[in-house]
Protein backbone atom coordinates (compact mmCIF):
# COMPACT_ATOMS: atom_id res chain seq x y z
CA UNK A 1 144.25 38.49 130.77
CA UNK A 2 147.86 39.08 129.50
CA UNK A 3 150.57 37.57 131.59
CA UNK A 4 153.68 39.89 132.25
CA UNK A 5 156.18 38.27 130.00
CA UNK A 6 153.69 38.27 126.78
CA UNK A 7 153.44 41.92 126.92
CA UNK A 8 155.54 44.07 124.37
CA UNK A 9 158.81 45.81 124.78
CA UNK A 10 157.01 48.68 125.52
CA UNK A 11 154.97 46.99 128.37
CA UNK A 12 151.63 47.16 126.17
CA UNK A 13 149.41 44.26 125.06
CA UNK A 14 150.72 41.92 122.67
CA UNK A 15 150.01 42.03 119.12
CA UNK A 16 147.63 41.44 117.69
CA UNK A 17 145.78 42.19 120.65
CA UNK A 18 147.47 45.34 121.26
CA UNK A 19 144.73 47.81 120.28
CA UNK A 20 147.08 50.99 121.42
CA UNK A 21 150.26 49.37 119.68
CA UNK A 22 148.85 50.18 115.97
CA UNK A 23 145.60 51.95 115.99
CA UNK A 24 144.96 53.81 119.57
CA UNK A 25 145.12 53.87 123.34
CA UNK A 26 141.95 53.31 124.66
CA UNK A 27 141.82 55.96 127.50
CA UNK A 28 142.92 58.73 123.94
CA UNK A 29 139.28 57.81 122.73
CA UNK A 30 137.34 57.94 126.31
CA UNK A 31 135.81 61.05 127.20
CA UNK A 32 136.33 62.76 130.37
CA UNK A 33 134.04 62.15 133.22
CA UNK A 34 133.28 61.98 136.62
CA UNK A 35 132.31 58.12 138.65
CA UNK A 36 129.60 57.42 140.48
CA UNK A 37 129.74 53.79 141.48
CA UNK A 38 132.08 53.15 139.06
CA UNK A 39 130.14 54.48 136.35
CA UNK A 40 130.82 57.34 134.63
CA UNK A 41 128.21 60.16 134.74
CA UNK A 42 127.21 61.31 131.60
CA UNK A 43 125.50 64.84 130.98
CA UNK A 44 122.90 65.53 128.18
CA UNK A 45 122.92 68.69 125.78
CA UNK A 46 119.02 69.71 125.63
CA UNK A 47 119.29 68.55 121.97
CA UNK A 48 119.39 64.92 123.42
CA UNK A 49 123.52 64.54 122.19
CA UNK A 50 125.89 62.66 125.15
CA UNK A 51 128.94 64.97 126.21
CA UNK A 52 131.77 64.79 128.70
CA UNK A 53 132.27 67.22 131.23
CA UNK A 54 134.43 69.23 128.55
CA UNK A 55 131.56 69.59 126.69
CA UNK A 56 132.90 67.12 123.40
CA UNK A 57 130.09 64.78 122.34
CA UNK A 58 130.47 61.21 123.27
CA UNK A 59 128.12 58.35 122.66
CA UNK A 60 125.80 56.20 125.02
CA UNK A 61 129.55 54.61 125.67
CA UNK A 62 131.24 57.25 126.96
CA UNK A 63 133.49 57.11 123.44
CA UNK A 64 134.65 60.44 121.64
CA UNK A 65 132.54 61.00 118.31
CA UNK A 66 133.69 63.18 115.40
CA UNK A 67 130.00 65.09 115.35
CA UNK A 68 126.69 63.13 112.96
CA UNK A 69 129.20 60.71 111.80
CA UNK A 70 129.59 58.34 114.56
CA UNK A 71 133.37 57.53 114.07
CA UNK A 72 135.59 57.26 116.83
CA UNK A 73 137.94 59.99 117.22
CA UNK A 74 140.91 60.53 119.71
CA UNK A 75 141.25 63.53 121.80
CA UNK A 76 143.39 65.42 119.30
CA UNK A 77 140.57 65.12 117.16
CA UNK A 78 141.60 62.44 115.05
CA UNK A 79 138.98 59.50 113.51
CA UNK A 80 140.37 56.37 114.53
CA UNK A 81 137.75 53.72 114.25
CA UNK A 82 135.58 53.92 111.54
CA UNK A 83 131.42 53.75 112.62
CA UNK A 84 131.24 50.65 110.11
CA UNK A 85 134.11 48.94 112.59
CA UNK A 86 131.97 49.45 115.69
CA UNK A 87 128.88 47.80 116.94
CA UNK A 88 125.61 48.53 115.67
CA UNK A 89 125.02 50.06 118.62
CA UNK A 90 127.86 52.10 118.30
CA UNK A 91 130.45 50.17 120.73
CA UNK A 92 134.15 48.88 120.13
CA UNK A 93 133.27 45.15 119.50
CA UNK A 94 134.89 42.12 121.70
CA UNK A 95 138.35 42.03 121.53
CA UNK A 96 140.50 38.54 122.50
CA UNK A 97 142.77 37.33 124.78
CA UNK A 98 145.87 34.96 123.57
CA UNK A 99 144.32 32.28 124.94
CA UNK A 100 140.83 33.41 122.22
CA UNK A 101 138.72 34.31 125.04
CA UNK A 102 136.48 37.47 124.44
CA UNK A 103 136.92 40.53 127.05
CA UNK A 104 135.68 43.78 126.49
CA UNK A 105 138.47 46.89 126.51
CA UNK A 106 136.58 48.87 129.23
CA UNK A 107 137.51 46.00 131.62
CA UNK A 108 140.87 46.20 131.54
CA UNK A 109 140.73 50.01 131.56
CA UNK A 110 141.64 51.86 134.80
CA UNK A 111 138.94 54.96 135.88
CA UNK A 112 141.00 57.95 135.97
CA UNK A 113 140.71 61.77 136.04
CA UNK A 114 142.46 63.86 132.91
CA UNK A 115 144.68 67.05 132.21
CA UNK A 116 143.91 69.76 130.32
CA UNK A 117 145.19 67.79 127.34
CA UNK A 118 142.90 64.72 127.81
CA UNK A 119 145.78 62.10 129.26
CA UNK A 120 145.16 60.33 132.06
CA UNK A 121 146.32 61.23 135.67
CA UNK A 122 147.08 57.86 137.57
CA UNK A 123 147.85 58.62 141.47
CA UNK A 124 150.95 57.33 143.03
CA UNK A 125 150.40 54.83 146.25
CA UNK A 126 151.19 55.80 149.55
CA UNK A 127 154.55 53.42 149.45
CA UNK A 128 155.28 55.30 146.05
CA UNK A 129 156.17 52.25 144.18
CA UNK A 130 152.52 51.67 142.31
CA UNK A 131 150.25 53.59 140.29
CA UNK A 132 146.46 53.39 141.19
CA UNK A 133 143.65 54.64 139.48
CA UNK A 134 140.36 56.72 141.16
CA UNK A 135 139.29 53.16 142.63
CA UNK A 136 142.73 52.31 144.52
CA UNK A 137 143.38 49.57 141.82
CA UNK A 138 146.53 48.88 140.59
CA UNK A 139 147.47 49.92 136.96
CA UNK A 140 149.90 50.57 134.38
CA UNK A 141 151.70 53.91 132.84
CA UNK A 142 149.17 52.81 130.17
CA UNK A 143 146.46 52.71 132.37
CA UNK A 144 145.55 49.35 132.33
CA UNK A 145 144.23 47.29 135.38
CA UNK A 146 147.55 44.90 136.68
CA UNK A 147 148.36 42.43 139.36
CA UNK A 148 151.22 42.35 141.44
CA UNK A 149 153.46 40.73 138.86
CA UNK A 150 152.69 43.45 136.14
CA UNK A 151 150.21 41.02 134.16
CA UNK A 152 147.13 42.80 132.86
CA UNK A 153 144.03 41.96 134.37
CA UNK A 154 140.22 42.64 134.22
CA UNK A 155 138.29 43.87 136.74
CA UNK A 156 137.20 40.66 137.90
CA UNK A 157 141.48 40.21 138.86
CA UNK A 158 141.40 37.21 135.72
């Protein structure tokens, strides 16, 4: 998706791809769940709302929701992506690649468990050189899928 040597100082994606750069990391936004097959299992209030296992309502995407407004907010609490920016179904639309092709964030996005203050936990491999996510793939301090070189990839390895 992003070779190594387009990628910011910071190691992030490029602008104006770089959705974490000036506007939020992706995983801040995610709620907290556990994966069943790689996807993650979502739990119901009995008034029909989506939650994470923390209890803060999500929608049908497994995105934080600041409560009957259907913004996007971050785990500090904080909107970040206005409902009139999303979908109409209420997802983060396409994003692009440098080359213009279309991906969608979630698959470049590692699966990881969280800490008590919502950041993700990546797991350190067994030569303690790499960090992995829950599925033994390869990712970033960021938490984005890589390849060997440090280029971010999608979970198809593109």
């Amino acid at each position: 998706m992003f070779l190594d040597k387009d990628l910011d100082e910071r190691g992030e994606v490029p602008a104006p791809f770089c959705v974490e750069k000036f506007n939020f990391n992706p995983h801040n936004i995610m709620g907290d769940f556990d994966y069943v097959d790689g996807q993650p299992r979502m739990m119901v209030t009995n008034k029909g709302f989506f939650v994470d296992k923390k209890g803060r309502r999500v929608n049908k995407f497994g995105w934080m929701v600041l409560t009957n407004q259907g913004h996007l907010m971050d785990r500090l609490g904080r909107k970040k992506l206005d409902k009139k920016q999303l979908t109409p179904e209420g997802d983060i639309p396409k994003l692009f690649t440098l080359s213009g092709k279309r991906y969608d964030i979630k698959d470049v996005m590692g699966q990881f468990d969280k800490d008590q203050l919502g950041r993700i936990v990546p797991h350190t491999s067994k030569n303690g050189k790499d960090l992995l996510d829950n599925m033994g793939r390869r990712v970033n301090d960021k938490g984005y899928l890589i390849d060997p070189n440090g280029n971010i990839i999608d979970v198809n390895n593109k």
